[in-house]
PDB file of N, CA and C in Angstrom:
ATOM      1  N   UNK A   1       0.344   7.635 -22.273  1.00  0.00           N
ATOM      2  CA  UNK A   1       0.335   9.064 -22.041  1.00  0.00           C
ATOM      3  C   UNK A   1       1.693   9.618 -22.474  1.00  0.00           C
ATOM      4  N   UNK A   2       1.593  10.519 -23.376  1.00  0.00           N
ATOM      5  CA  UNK A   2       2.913  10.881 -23.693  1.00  0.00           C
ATOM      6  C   UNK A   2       3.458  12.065 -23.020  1.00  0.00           C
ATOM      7  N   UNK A   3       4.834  12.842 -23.168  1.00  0.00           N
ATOM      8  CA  UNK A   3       5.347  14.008 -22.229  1.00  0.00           C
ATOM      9  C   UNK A   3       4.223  15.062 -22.030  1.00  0.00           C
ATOM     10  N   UNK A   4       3.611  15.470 -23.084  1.00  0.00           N
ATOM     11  CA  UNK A   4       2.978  16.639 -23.270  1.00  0.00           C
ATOM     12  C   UNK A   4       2.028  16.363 -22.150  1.00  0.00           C
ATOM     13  N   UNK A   5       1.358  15.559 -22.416  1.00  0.00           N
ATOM     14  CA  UNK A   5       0.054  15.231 -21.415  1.00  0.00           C
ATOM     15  C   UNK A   5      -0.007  14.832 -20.148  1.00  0.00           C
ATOM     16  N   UNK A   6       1.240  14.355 -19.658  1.00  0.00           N
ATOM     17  CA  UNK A   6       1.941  14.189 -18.499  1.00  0.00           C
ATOM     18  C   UNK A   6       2.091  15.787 -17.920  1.00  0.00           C
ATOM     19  N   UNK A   7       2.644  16.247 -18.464  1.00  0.00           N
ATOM     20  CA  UNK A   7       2.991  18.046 -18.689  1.00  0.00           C
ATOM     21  C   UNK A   7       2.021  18.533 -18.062  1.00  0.00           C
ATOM     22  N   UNK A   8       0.603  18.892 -18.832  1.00  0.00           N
ATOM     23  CA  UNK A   8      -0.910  19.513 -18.445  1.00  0.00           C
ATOM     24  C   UNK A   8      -1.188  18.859 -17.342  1.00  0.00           C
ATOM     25  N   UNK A   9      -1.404  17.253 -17.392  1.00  0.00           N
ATOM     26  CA  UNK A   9      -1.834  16.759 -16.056  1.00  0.00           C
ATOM     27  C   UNK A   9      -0.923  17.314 -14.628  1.00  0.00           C
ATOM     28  N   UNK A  10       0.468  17.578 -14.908  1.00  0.00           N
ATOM     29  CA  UNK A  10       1.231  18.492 -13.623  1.00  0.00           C
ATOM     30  C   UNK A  10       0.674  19.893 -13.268  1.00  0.00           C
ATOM     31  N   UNK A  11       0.808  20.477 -14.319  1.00  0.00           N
ATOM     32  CA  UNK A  11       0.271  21.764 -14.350  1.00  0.00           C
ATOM     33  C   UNK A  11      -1.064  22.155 -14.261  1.00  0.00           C
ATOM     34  N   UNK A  12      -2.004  21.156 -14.229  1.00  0.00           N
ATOM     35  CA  UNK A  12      -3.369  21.303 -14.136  1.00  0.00           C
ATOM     36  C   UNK A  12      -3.618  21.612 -12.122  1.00  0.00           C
ATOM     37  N   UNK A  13      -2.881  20.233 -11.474  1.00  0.00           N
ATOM     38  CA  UNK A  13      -2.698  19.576 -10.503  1.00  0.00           C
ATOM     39  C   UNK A  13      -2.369  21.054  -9.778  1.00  0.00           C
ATOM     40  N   UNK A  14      -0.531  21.903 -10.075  1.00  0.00           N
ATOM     41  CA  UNK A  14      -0.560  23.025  -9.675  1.00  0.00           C
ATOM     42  C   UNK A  14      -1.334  24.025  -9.458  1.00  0.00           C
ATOM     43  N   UNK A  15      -1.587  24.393 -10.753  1.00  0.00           N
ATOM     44  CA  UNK A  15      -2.391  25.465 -10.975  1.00  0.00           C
ATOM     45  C   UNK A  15      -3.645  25.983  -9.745  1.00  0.00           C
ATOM     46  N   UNK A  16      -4.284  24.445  -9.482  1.00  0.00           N
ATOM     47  CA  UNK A  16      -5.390  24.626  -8.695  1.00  0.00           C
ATOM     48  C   UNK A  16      -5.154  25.026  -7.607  1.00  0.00           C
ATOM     49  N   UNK A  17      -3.921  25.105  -6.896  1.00  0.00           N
ATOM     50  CA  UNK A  17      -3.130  25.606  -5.820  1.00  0.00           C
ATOM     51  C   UNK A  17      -2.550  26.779  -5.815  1.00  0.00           C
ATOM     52  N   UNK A  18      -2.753  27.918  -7.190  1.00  0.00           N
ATOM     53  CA  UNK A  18      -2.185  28.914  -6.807  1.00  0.00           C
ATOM     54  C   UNK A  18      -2.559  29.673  -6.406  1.00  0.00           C
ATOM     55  N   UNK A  19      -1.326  30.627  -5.098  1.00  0.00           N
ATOM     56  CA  UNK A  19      -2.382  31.291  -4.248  1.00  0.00           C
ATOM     57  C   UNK A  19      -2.845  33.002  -4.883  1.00  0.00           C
ATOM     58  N   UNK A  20      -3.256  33.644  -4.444  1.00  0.00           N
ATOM     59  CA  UNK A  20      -3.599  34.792  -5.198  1.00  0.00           C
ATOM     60  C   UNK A  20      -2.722  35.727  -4.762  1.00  0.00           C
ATOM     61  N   UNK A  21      -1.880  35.582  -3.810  1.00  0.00           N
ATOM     62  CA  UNK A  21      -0.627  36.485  -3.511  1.00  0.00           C
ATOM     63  C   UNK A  21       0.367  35.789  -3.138  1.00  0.00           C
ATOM     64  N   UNK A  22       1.411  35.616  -4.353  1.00  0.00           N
ATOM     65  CA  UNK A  22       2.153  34.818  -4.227  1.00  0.00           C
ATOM     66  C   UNK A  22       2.961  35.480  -3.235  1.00  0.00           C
ATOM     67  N   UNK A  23       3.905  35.025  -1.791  1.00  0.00           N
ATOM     68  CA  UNK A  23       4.656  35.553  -1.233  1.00  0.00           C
ATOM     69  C   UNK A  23       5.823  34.710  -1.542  1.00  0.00           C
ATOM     70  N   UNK A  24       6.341  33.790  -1.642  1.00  0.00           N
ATOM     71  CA  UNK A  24       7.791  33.595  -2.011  1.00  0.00           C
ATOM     72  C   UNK A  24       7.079  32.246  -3.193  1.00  0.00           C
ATOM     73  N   UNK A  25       8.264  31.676  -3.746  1.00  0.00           N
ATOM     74  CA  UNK A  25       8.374  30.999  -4.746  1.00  0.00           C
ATOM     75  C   UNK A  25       9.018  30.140  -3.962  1.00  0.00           C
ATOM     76  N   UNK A  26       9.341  28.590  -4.304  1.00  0.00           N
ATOM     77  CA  UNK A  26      10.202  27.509  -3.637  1.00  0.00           C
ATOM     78  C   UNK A  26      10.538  26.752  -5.289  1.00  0.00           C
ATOM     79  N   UNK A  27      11.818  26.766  -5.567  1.00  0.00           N
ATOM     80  CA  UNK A  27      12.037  26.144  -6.867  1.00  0.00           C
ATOM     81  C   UNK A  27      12.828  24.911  -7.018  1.00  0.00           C
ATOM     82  N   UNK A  28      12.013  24.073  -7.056  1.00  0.00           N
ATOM     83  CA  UNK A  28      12.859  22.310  -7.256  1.00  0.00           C
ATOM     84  C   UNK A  28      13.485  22.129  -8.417  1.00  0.00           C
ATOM     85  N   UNK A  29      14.526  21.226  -8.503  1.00  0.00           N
ATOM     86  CA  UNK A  29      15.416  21.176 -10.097  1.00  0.00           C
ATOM     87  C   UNK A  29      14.174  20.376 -10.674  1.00  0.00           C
ATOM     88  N   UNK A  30      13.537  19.118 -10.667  1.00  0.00           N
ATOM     89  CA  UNK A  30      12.485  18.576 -11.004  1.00  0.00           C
ATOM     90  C   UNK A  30      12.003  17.701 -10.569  1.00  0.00           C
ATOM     91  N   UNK A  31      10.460  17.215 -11.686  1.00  0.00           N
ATOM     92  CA  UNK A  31      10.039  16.521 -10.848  1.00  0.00           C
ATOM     93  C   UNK A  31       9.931  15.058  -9.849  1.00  0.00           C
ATOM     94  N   UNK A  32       9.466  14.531  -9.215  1.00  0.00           N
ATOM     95  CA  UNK A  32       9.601  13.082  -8.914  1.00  0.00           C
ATOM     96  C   UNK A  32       9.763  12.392  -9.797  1.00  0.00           C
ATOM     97  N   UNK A  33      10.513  10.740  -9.431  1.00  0.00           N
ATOM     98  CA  UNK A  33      11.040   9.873 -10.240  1.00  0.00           C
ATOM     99  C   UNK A  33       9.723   9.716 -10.817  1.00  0.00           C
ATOM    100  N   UNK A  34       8.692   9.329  -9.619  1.00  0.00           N
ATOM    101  CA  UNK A  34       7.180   8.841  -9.866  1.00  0.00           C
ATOM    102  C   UNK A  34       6.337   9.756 -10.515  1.00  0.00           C
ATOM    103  N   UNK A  35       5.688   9.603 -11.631  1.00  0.00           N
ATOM    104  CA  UNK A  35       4.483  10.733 -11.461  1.00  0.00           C
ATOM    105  C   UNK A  35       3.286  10.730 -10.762  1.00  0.00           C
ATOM    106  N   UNK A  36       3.134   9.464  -9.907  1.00  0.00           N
ATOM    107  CA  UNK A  36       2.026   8.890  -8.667  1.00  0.00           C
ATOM    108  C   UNK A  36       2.528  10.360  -7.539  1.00  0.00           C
ATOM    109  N   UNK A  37       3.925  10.574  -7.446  1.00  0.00           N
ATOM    110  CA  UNK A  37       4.157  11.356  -6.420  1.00  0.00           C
ATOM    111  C   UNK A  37       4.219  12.817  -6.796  1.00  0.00           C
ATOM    112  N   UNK A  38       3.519  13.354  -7.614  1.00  0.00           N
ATOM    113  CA  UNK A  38       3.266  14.853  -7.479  1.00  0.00           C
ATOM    114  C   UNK A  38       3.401  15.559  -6.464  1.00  0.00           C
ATOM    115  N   UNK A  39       4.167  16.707  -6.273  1.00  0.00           N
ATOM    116  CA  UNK A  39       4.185  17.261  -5.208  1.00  0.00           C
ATOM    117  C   UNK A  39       2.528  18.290  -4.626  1.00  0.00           C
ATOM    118  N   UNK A  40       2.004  18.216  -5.770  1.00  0.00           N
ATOM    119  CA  UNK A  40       0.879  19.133  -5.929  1.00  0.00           C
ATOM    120  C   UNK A  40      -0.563  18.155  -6.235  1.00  0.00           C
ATOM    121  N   UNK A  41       0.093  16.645  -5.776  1.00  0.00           N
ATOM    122  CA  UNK A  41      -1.445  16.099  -6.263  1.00  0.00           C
ATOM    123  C   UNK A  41      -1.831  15.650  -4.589  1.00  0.00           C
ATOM    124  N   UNK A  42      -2.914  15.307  -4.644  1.00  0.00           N
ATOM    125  CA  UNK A  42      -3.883  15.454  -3.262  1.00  0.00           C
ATOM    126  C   UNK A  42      -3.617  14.279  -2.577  1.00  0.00           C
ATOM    127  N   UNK A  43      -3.600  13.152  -3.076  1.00  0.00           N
ATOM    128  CA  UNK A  43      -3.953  11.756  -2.486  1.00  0.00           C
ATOM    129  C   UNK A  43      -2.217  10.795  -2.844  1.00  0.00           C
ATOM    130  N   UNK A  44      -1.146  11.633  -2.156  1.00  0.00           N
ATOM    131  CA  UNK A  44       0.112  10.952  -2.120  1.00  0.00           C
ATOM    132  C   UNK A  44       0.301  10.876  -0.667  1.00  0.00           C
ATOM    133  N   UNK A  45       0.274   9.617  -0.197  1.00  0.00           N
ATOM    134  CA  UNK A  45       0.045   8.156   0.715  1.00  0.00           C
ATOM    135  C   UNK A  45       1.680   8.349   0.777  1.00  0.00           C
ATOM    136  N   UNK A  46       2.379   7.784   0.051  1.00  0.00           N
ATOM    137  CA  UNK A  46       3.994   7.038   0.669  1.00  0.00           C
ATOM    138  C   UNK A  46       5.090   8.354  -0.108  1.00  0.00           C
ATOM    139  N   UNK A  47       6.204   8.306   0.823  1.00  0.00           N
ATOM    140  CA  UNK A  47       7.202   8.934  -0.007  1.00  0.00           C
ATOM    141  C   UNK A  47       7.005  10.110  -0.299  1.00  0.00           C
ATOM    142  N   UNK A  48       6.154  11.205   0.192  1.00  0.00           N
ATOM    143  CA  UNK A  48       6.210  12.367  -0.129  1.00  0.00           C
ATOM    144  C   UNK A  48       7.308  13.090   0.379  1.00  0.00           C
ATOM    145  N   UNK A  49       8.644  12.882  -0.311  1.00  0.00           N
ATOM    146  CA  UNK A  49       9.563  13.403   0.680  1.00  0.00           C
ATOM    147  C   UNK A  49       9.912  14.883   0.547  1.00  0.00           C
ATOM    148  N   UNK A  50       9.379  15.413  -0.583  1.00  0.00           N
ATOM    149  CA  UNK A  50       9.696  16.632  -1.075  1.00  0.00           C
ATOM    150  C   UNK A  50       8.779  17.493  -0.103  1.00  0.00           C
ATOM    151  N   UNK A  51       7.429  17.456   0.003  1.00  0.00           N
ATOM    152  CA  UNK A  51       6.511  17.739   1.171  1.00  0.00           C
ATOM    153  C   UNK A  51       6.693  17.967   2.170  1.00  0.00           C
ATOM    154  N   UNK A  52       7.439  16.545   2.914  1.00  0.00           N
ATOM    155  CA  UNK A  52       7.990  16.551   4.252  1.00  0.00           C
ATOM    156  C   UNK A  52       9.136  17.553   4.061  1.00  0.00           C
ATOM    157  N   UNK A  53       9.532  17.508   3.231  1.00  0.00           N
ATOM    158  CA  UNK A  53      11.381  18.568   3.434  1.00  0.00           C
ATOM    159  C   UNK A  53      11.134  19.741   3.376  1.00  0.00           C
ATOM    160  N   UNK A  54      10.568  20.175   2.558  1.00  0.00           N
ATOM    161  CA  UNK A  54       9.931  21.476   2.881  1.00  0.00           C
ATOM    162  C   UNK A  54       9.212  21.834   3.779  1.00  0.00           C
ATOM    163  N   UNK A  55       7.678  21.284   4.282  1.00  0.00           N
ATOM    164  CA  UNK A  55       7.009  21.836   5.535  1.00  0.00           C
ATOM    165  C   UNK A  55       7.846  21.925   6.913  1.00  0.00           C
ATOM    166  N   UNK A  56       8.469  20.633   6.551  1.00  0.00           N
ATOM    167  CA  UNK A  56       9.720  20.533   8.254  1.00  0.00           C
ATOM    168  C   UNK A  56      10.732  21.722   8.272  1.00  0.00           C
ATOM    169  N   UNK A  57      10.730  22.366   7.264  1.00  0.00           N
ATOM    170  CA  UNK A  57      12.099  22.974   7.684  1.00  0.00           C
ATOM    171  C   UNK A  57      10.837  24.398   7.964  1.00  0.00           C
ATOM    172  N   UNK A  58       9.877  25.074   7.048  1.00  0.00           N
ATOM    173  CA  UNK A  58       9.456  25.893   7.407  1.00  0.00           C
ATOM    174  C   UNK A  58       8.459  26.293   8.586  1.00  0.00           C
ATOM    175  N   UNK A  59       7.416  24.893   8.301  1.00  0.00           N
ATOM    176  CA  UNK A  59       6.526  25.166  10.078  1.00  0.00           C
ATOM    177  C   UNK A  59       6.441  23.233  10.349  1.00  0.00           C
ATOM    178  N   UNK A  60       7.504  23.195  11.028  1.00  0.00           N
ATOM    179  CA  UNK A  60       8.114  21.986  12.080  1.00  0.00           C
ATOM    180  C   UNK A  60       6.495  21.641  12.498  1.00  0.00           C
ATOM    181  N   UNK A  61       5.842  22.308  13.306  1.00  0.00           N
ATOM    182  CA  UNK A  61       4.748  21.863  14.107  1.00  0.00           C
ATOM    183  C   UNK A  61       3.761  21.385  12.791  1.00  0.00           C
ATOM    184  N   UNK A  62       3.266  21.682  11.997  1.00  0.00           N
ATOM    185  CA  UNK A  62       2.728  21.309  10.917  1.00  0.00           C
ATOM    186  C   UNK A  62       3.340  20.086  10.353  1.00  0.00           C
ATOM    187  N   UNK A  63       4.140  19.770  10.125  1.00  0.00           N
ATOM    188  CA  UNK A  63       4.978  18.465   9.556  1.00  0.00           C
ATOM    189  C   UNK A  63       4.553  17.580  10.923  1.00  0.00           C
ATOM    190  N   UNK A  64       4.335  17.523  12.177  1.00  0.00           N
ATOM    191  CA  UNK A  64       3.857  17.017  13.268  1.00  0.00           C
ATOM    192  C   UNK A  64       2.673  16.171  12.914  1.00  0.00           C
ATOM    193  N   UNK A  65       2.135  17.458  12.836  1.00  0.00           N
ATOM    194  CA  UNK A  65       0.388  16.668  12.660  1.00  0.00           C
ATOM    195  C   UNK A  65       0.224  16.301  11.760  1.00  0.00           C
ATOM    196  N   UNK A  66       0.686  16.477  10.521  1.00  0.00           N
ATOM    197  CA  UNK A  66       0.566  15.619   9.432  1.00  0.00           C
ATOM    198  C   UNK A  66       0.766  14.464   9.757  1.00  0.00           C
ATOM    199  N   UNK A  67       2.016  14.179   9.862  1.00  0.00           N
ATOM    200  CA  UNK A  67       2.332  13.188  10.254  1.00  0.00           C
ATOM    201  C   UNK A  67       2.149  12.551  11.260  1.00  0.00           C
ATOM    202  N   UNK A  68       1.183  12.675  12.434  1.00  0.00           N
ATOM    203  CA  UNK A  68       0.570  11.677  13.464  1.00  0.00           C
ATOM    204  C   UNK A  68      -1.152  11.475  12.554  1.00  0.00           C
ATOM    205  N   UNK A  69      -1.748  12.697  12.057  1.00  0.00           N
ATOM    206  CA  UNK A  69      -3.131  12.369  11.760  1.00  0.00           C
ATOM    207  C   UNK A  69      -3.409  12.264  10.455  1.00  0.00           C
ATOM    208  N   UNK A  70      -2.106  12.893   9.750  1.00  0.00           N
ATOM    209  CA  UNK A  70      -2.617  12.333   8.247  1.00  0.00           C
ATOM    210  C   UNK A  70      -3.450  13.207   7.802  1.00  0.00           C
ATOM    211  N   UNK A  71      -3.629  14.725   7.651  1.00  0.00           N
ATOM    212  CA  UNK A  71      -4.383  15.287   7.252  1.00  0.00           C
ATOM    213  C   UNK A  71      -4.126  15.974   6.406  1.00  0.00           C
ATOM    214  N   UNK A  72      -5.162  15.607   5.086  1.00  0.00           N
ATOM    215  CA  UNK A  72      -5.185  16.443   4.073  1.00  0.00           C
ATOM    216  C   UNK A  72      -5.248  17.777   3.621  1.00  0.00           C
ATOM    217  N   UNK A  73      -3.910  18.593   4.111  1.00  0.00           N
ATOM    218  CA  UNK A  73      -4.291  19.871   4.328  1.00  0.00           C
ATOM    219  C   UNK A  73      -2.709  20.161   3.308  1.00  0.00           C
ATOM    220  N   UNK A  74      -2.212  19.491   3.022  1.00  0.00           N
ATOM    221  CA  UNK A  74      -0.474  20.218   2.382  1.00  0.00           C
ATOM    222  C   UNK A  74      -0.755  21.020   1.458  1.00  0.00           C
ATOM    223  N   UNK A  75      -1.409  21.115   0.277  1.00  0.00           N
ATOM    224  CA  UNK A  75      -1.593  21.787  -0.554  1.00  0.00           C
ATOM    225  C   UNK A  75      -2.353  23.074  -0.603  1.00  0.00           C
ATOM    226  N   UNK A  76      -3.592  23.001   0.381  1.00  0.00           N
ATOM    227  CA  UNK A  76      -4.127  24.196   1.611  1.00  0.00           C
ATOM    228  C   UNK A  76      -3.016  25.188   2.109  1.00  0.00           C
ATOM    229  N   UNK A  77      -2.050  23.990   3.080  1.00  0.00           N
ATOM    230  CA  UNK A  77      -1.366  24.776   4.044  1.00  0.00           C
ATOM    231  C   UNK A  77      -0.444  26.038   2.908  1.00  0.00           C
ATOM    232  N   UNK A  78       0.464  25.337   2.010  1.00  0.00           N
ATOM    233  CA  UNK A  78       1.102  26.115   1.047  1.00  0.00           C
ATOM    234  C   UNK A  78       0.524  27.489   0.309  1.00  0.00           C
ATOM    235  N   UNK A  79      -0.909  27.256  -0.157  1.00  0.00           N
ATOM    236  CA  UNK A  79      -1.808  27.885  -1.019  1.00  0.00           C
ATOM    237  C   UNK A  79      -1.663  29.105   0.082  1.00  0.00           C
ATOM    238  N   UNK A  80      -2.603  29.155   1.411  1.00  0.00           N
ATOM    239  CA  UNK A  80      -2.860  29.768   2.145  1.00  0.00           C
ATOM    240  C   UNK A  80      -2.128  31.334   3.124  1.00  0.00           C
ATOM    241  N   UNK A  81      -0.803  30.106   2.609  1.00  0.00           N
ATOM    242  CA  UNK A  81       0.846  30.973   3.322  1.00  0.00           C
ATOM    243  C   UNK A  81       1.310  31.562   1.977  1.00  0.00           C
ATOM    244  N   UNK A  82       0.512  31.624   0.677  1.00  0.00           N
ATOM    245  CA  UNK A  82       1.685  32.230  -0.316  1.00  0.00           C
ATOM    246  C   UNK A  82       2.692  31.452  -0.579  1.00  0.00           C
ATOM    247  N   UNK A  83       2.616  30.408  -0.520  1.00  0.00           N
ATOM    248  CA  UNK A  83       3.881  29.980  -1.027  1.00  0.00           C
ATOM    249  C   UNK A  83       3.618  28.871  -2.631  1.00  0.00           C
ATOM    250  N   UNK A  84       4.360  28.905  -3.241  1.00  0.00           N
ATOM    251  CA  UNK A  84       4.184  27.848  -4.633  1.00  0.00           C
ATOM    252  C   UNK A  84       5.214  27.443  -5.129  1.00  0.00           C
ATOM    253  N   UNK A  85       5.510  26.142  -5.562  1.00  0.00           N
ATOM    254  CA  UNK A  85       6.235  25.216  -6.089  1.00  0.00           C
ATOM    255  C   UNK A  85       6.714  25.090  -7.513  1.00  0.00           C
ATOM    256  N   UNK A  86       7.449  25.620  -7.821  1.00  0.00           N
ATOM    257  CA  UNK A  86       7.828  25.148  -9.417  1.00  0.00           C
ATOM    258  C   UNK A  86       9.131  24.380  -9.349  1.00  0.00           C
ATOM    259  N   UNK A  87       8.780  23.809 -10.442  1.00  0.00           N
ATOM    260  CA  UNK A  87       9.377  22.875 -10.934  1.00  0.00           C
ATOM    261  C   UNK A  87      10.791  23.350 -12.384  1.00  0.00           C
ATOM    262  N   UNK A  88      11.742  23.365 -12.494  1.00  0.00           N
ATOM    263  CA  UNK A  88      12.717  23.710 -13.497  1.00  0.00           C
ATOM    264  C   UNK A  88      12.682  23.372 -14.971  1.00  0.00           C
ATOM    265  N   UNK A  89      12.019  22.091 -14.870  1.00  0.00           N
ATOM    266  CA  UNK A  89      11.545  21.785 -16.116  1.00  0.00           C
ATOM    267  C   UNK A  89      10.313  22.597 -17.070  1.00  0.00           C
ATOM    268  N   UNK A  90       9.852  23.451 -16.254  1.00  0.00           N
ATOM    269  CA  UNK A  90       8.590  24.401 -16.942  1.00  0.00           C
ATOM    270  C   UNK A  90       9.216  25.272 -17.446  1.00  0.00           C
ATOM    271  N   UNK A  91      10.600  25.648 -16.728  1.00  0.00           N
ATOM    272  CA  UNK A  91      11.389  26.965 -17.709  1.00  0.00           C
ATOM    273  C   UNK A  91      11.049  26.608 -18.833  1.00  0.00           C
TER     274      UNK A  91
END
């Protein structure tokens, strides 16, 4: 898989998460070492630390239950509140 297609597969992953009123922006310098660890892909298991650092600092109680039940809701929770993730490298 070369950059480009690595590229679309990120931006595909985003995209499906954007909310229809964006209320703030959150802008990372870039992305994970991993590309397993998307911040925007559904099924990241270990090391989501970018996830955790962000939900903890904005709704603490949410970073809770994630983290006792494991529920697939991060990309929901974000979408829902207006909020979206870019990445620096898309400049």
């Amino acid at each position: 898989m070369d950059n480009n297609d690595i590229l679309k597969q990120l931006e595909s992953a985003r995209q499906k998460y954007l909310p229809n009123n964006i209320k703030a922006i959150i802008i990372a310098e870039a992305a994970p070492d991993s590309i397993d660890r998307f911040f925007y892909y559904e099924d990241v298991r270990t090391a989501d630390y970018l996830f955790l650092g962000i939900i903890g600092v904005l709704y603490p109680d949410v970073k809770r239950l994630y983290l006792v039940l494991l529920l697939d809701f991060k990309n929901r929770c974000f979408c829902s509140n207006g909020l979206y993730l870019f990445f620096g490298f898309y400049a």
